[in-house]
C-alpha atoms as a PDB file:
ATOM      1  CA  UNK A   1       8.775   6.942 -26.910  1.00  0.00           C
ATOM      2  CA  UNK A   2       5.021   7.566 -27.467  1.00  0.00           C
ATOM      3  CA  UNK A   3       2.600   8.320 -24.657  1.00  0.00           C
ATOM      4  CA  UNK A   4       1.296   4.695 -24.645  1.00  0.00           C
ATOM      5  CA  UNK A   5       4.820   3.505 -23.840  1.00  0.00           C
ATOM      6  CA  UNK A   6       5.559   6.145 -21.219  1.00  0.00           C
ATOM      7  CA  UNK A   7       1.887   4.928 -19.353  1.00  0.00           C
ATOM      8  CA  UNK A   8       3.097   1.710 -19.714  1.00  0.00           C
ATOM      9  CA  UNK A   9       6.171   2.606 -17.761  1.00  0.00           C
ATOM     10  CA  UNK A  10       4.602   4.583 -15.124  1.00  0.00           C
ATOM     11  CA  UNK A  11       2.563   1.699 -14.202  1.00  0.00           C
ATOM     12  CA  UNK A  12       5.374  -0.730 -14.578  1.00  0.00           C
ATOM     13  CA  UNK A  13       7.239   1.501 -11.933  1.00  0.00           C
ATOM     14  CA  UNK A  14       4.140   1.667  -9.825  1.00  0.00           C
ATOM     15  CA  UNK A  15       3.865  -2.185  -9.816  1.00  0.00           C
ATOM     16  CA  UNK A  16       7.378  -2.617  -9.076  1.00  0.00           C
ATOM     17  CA  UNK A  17       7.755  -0.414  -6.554  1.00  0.00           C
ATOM     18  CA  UNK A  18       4.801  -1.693  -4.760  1.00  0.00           C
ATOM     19  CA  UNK A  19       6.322  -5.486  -4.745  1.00  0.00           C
ATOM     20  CA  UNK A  20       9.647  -4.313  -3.219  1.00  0.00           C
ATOM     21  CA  UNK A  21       7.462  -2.650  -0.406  1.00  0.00           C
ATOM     22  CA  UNK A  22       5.328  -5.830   0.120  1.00  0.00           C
ATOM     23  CA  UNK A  23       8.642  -7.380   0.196  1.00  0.00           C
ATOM     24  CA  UNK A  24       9.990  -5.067   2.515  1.00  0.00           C
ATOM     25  CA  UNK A  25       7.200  -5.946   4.807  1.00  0.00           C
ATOM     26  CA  UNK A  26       7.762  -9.551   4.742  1.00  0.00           C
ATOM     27  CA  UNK A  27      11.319  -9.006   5.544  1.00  0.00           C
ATOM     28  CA  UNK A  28      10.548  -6.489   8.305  1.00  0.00           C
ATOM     29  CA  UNK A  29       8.092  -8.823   9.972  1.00  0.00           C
ATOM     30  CA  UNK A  30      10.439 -11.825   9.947  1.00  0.00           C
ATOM     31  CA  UNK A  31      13.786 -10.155  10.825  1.00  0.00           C
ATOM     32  CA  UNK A  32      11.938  -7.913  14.215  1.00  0.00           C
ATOM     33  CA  UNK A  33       9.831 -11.202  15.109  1.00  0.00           C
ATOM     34  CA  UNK A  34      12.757 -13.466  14.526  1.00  0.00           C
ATOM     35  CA  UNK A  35      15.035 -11.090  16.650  1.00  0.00           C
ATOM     36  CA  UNK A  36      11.600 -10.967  19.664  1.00  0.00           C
ATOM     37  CA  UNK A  37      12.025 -14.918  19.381  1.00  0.00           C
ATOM     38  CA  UNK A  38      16.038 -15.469  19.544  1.00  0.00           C
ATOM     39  CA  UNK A  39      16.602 -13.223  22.532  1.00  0.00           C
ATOM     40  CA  UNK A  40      14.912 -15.554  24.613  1.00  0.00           C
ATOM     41  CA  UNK A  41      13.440 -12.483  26.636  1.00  0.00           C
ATOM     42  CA  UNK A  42       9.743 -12.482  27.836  1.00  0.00           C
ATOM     43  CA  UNK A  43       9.244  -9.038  27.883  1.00  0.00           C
ATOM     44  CA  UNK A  44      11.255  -8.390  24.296  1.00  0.00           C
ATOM     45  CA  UNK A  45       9.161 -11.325  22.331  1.00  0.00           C
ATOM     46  CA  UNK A  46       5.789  -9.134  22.538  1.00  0.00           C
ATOM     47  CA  UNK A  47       7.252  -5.705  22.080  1.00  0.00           C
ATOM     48  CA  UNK A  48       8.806  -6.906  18.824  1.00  0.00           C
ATOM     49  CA  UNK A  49       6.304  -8.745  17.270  1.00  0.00           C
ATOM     50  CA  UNK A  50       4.070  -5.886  17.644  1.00  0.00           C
ATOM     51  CA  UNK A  51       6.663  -3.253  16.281  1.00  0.00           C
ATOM     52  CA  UNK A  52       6.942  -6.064  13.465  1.00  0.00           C
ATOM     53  CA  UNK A  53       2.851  -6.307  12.735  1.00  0.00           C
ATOM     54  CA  UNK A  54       3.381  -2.416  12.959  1.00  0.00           C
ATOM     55  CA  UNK A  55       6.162  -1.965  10.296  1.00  0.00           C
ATOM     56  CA  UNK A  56       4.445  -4.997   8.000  1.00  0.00           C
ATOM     57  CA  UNK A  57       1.246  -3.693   8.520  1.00  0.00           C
ATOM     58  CA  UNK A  58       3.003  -0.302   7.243  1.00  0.00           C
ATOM     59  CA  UNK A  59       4.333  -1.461   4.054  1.00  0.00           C
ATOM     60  CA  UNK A  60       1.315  -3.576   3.364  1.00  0.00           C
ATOM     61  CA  UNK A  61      -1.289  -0.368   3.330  1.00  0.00           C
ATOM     62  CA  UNK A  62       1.460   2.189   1.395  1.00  0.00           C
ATOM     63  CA  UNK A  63       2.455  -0.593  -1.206  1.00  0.00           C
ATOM     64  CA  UNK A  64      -0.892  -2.353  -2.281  1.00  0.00           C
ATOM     65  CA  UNK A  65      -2.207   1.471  -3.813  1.00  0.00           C
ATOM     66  CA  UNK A  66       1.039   0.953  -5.991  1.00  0.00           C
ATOM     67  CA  UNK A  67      -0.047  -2.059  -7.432  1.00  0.00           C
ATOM     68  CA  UNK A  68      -3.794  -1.176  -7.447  1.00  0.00           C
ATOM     69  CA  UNK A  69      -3.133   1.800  -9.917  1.00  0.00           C
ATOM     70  CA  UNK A  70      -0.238   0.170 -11.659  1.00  0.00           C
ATOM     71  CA  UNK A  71      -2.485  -2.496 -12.715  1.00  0.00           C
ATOM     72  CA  UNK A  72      -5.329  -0.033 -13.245  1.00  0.00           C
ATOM     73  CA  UNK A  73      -3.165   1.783 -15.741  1.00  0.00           C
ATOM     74  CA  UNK A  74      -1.914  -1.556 -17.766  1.00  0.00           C
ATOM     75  CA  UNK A  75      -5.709  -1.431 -17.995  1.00  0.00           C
ATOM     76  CA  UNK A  76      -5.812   2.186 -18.747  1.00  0.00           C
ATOM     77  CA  UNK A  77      -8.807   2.875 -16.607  1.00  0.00           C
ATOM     78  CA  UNK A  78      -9.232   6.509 -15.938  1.00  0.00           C
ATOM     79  CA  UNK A  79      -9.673   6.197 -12.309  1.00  0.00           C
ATOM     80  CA  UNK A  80      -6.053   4.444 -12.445  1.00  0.00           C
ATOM     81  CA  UNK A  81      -4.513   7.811 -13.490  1.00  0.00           C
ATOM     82  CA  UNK A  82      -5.609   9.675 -10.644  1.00  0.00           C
ATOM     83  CA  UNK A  83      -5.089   7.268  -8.109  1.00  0.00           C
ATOM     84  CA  UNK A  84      -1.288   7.314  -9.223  1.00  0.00           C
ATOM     85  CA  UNK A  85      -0.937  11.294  -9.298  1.00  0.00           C
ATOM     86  CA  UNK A  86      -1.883  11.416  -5.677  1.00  0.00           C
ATOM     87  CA  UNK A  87       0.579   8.951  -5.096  1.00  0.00           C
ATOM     88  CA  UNK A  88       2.582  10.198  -7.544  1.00  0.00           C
ATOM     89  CA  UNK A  89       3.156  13.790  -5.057  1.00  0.00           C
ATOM     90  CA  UNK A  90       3.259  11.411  -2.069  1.00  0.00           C
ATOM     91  CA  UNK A  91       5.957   8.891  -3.523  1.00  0.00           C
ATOM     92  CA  UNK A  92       8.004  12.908  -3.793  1.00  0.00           C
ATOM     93  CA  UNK A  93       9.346  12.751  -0.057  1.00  0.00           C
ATOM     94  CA  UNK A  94      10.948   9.483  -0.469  1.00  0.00           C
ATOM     95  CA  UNK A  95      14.575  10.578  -1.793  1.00  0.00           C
ATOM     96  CA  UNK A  96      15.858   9.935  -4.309  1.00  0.00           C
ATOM     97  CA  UNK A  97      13.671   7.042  -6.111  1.00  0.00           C
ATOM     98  CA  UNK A  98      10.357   8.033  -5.063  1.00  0.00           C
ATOM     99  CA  UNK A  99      11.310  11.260  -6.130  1.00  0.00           C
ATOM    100  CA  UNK A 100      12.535  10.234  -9.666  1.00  0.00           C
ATOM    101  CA  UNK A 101       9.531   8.210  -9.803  1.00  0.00           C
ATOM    102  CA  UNK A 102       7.223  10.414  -8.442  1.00  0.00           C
ATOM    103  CA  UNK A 103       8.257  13.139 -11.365  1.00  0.00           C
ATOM    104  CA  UNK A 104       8.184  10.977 -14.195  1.00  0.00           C
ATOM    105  CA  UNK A 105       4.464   9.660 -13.210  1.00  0.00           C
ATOM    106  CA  UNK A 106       3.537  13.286 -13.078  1.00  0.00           C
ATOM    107  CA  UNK A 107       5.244  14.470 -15.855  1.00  0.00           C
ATOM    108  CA  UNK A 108       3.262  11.496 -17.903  1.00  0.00           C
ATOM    109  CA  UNK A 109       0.120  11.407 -16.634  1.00  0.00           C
ATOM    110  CA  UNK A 110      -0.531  15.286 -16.714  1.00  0.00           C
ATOM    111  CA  UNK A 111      -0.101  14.984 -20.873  1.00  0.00           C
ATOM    112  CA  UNK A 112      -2.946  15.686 -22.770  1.00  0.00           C
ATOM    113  CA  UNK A 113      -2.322  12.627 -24.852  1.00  0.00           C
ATOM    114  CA  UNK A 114      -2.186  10.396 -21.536  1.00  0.00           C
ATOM    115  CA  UNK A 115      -5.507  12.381 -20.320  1.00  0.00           C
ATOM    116  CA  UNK A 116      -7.195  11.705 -23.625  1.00  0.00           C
ATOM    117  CA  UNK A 117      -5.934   8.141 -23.783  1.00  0.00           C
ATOM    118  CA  UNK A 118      -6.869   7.457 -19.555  1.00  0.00           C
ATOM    119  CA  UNK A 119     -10.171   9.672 -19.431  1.00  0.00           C
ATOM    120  CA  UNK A 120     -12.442   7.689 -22.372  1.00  0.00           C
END
């Protein structure tokens, strides 16, 4: 695979990865609020749905960078490329497919080719 395909990757993986967070949130949110709303308790309905804007509110703000600089790098803007190596070491904690995917974007992205190709 050439450099162009590996970028292409990298911001596939980005993109994806970001979507199954968003959806993550969405199924956070209804699943804690839908929980607060069966149990039929007063004080449990407003604790929940706040832990629920809490955990979908989480998801939301680490997913949408994903897709920002996935898209960014289908569009191989240079500012794309460094918005998904900071990510890139952040996505490293999450065992074991942030890690895998954290590697490979850094691994790609540090190329010269890929820094000639992102940085015109």
């Amino acid at each position: 695979m050439d450099t162009k395909q590996h970028v292409t990757v990298v911001a596939a993986l980005n993109i994806g990865l970001g979507a199954l967070g968003l959806v993550l949130g969405i199924i956070a949110f209804v699943v804690l609020a839908g929980i607060g709303l069966l149990s039929g308790d007063p004080d449990a309905m407003p604790i929940l749905t706040f832990i629920a804007v809490i955990a979908a509110g989480f998801f939301l703000i680490t997913s949408v960078p994903d897709i920002i600089g996935g898209i960014g790098l289908v569009k191989r803007q240079s500012w794309a490329r460094i918005l998904v190596l900071i990510l890139s070491v952040l996505k490293l904690i999450n065992i074991p497919l942030g890690t895998i995917v954290g590697v490979y974007s850094i691994w790609v992205l540090v190329q010269d080719e890929a820094v000639q190709m992102l940085d015109r």
